[in-house]
Protein backbone atom coordinates (compact mmCIF):
# COMPACT_ATOMS: atom_id res chain seq x y z
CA UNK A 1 22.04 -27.30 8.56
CA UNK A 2 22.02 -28.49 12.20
CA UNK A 3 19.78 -30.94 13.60
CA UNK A 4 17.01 -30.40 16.17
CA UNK A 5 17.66 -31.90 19.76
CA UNK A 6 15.18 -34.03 20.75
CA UNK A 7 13.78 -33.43 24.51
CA UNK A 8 14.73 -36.32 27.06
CA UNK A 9 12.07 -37.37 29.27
CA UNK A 10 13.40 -36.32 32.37
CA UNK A 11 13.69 -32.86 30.88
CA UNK A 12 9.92 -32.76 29.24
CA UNK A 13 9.35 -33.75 33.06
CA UNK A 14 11.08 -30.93 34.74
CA UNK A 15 9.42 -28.36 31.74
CA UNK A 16 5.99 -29.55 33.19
CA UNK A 17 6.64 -29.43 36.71
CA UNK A 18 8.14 -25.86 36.06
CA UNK A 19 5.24 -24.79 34.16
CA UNK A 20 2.05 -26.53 36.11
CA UNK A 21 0.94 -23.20 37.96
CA UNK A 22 0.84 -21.42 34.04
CA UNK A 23 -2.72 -20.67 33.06
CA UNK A 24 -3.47 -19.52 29.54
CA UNK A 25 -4.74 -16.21 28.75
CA UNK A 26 -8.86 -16.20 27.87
CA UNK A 27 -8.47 -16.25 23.84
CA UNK A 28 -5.65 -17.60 23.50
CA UNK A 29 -4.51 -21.08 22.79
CA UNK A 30 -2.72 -23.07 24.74
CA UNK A 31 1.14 -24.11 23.69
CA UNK A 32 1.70 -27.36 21.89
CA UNK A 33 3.25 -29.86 24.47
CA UNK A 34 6.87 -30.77 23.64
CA UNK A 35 7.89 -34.05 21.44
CA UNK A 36 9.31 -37.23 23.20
CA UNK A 37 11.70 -38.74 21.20
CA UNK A 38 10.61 -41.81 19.27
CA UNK A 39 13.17 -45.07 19.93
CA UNK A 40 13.90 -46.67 16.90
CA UNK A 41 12.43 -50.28 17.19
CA UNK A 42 14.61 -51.78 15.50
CA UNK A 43 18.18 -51.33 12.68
CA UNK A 44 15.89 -52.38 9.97
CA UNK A 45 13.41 -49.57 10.33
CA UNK A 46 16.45 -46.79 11.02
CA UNK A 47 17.49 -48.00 7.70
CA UNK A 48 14.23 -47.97 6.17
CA UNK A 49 13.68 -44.36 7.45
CA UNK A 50 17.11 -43.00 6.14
CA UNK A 51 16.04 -44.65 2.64
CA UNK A 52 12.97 -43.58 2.29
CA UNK A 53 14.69 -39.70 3.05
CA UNK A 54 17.17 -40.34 0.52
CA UNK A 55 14.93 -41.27 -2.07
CA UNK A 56 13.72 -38.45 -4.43
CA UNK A 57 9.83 -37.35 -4.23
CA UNK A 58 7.94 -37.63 -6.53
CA UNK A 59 7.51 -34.89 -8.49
CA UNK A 60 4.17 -32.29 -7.93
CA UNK A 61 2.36 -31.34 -10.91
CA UNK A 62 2.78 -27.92 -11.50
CA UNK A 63 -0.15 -25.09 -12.09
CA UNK A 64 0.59 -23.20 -14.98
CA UNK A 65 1.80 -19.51 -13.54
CA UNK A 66 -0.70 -17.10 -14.09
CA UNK A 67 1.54 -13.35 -13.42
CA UNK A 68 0.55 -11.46 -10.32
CA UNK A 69 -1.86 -8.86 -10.27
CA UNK A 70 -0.71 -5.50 -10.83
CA UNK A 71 -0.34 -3.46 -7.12
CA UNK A 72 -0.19 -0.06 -6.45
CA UNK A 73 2.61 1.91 -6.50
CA UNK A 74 3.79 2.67 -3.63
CA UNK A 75 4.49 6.23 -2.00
CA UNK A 76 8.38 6.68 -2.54
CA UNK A 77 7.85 5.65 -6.30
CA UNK A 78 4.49 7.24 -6.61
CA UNK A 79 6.21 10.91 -5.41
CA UNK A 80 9.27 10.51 -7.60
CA UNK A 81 7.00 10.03 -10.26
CA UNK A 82 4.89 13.18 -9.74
CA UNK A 83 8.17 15.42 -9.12
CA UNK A 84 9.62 13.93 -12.72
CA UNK A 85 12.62 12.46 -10.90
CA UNK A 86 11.47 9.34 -13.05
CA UNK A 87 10.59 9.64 -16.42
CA UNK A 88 7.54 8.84 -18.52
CA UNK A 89 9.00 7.25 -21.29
CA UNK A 90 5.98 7.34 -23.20
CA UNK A 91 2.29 8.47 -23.47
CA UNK A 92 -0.79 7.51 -24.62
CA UNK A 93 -3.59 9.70 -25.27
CA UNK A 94 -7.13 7.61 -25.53
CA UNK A 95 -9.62 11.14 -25.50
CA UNK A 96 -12.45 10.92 -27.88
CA UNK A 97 -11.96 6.89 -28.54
CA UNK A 98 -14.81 4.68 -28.33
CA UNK A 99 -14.02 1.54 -25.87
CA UNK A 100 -13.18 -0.67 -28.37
CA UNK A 101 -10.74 1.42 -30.09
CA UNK A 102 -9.19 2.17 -26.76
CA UNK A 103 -9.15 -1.13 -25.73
CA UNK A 104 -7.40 -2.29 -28.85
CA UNK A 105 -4.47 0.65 -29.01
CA UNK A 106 -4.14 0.01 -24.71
CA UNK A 107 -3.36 -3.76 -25.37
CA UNK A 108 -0.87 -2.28 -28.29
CA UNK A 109 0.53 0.29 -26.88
CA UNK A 110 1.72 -1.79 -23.43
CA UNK A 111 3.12 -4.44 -25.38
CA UNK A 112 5.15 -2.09 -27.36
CA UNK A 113 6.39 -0.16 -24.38
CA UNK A 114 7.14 -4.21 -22.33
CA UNK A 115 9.02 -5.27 -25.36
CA UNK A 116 10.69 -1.59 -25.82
CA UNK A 117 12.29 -1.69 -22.35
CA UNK A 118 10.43 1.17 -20.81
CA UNK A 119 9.45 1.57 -17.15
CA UNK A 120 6.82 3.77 -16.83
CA UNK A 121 4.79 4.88 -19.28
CA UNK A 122 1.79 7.52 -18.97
CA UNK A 123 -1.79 7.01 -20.49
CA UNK A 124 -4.81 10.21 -20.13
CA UNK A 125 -8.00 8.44 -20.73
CA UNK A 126 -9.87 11.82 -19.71
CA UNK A 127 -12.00 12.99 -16.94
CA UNK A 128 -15.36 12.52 -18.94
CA UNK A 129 -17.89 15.00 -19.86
CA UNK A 130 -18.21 17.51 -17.59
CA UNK A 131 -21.59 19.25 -18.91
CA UNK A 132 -24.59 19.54 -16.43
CA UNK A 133 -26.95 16.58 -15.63
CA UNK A 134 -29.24 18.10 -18.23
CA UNK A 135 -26.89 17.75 -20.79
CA UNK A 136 -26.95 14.36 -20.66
CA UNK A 137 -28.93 11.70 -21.86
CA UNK A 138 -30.74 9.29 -19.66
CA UNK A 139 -28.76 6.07 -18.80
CA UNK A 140 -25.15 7.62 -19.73
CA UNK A 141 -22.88 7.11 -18.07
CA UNK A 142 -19.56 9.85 -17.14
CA UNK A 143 -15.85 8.38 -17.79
CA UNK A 144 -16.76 5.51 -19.48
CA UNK A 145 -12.69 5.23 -20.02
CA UNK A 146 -11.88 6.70 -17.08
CA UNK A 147 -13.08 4.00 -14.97
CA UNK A 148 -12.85 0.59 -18.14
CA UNK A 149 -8.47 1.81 -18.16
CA UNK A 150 -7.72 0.37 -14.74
CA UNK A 151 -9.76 -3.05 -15.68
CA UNK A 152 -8.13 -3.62 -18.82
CA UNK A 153 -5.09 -3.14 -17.11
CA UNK A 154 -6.21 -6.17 -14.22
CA UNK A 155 -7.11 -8.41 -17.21
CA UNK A 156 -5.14 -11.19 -17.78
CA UNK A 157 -3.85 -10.28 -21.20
CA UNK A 158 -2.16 -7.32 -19.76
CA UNK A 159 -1.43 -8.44 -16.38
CA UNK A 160 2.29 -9.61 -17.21
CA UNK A 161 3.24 -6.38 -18.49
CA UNK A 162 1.79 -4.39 -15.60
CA UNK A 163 3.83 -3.74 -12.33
CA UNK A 164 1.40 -0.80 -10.94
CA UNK A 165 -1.30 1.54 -11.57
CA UNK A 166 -1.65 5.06 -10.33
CA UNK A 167 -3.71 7.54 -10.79
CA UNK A 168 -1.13 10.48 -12.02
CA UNK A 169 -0.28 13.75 -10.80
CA UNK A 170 -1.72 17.31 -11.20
CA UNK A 171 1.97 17.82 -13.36
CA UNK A 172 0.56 15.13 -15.91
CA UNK A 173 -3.11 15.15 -15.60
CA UNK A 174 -4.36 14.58 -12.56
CA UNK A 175 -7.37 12.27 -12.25
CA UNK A 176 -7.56 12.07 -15.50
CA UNK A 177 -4.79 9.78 -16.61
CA UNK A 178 -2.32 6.85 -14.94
CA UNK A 179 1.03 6.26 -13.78
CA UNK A 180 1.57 2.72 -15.18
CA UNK A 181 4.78 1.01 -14.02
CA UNK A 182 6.01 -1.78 -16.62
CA UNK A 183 7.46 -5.32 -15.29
CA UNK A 184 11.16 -6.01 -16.45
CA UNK A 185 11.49 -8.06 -19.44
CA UNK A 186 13.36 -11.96 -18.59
């Protein structure tokens, strides 16, 4: 690693003679002026200085890692995906569950496919009903799984296992399943 130069004063001197006539653009702000070098006062406080570098720091406490959220899939990955140049190595069906039941064979199934080695994995959670508004009840609500899939998926208990979520191709259900990507076991 190589050391910065300090800036002499005759040199900081010519830099602001140079650059007296420069204005600064309206909005922007204005560039730091350069460091004079610091004389050392005296060999006790050189010495002091190079100790106190020398000397480990103390350590900082550490937060305890929390994984990173799951991101989208990107295009490349999302495309070879859809055109089967990756494979689903497994699938989950949740149709005709009720949320808890989903929720609980979600959690299951992603651990099983983390600690199994797979990569991406597919799971249909359905479109919802699809019957006119008279059909259905007041207050119900349409792809109750559908839309509770990618939030389970967010939650911390999952969020380890998760790379990315995508909503899959026409080829493996379209809007109603997801392209879930699996992080790489340590």
């Amino acid at each position: 690693m190589t050391r910065r130069r300090h800036v002499t004063d005759a040199e900081a001197q010519l830099l602001a003679h140079a650059m007296k006539d420069v204005r600064t653009r309206p909005g922007r702000a204005k560039a730091p002026a350069p460091e004079k070098p610091k004389a050392a006062k005296s060999a006790g406080t050189a010495q002091a200085r190079a100790d106190a570098k020398a000397a480990p720091s103390p350590a900082k406490p550490t937060k305890p890692s929390k994984p990173p959220p799951a991101g989208a899939i990107d295009r490349r990955t999302e495309q070879k995906l859809k055109r089967g140049r990756i494979a689903i190595d497994a699938t989950l069906d949740l149709h005709g569950l009720k949320q808890q039941a989903a929720h609980f064979r979600l959690m299951h199934f992603i651990t099983r496919a983390s600690e199994a080695g797979y990569k991406a994995v597919l799971v249909i959670t359905g479109k919802g009903s699809r019957g006119n508004e008279s059909g259905i009840m007041a207050g119900e609500r349409r792809g109750v799984l559908r839309t509770q899939v990618p939030l389970w998926l967010e939650h911390p208990t999952l969020r380890g296992y998760v790379r990315g979520v995508k909503a899959a191709g026409p080829r493996h259900g379209g809007a109603g399943a997801l392209y879930v990507l699996l992080r790489r076991k340590k």
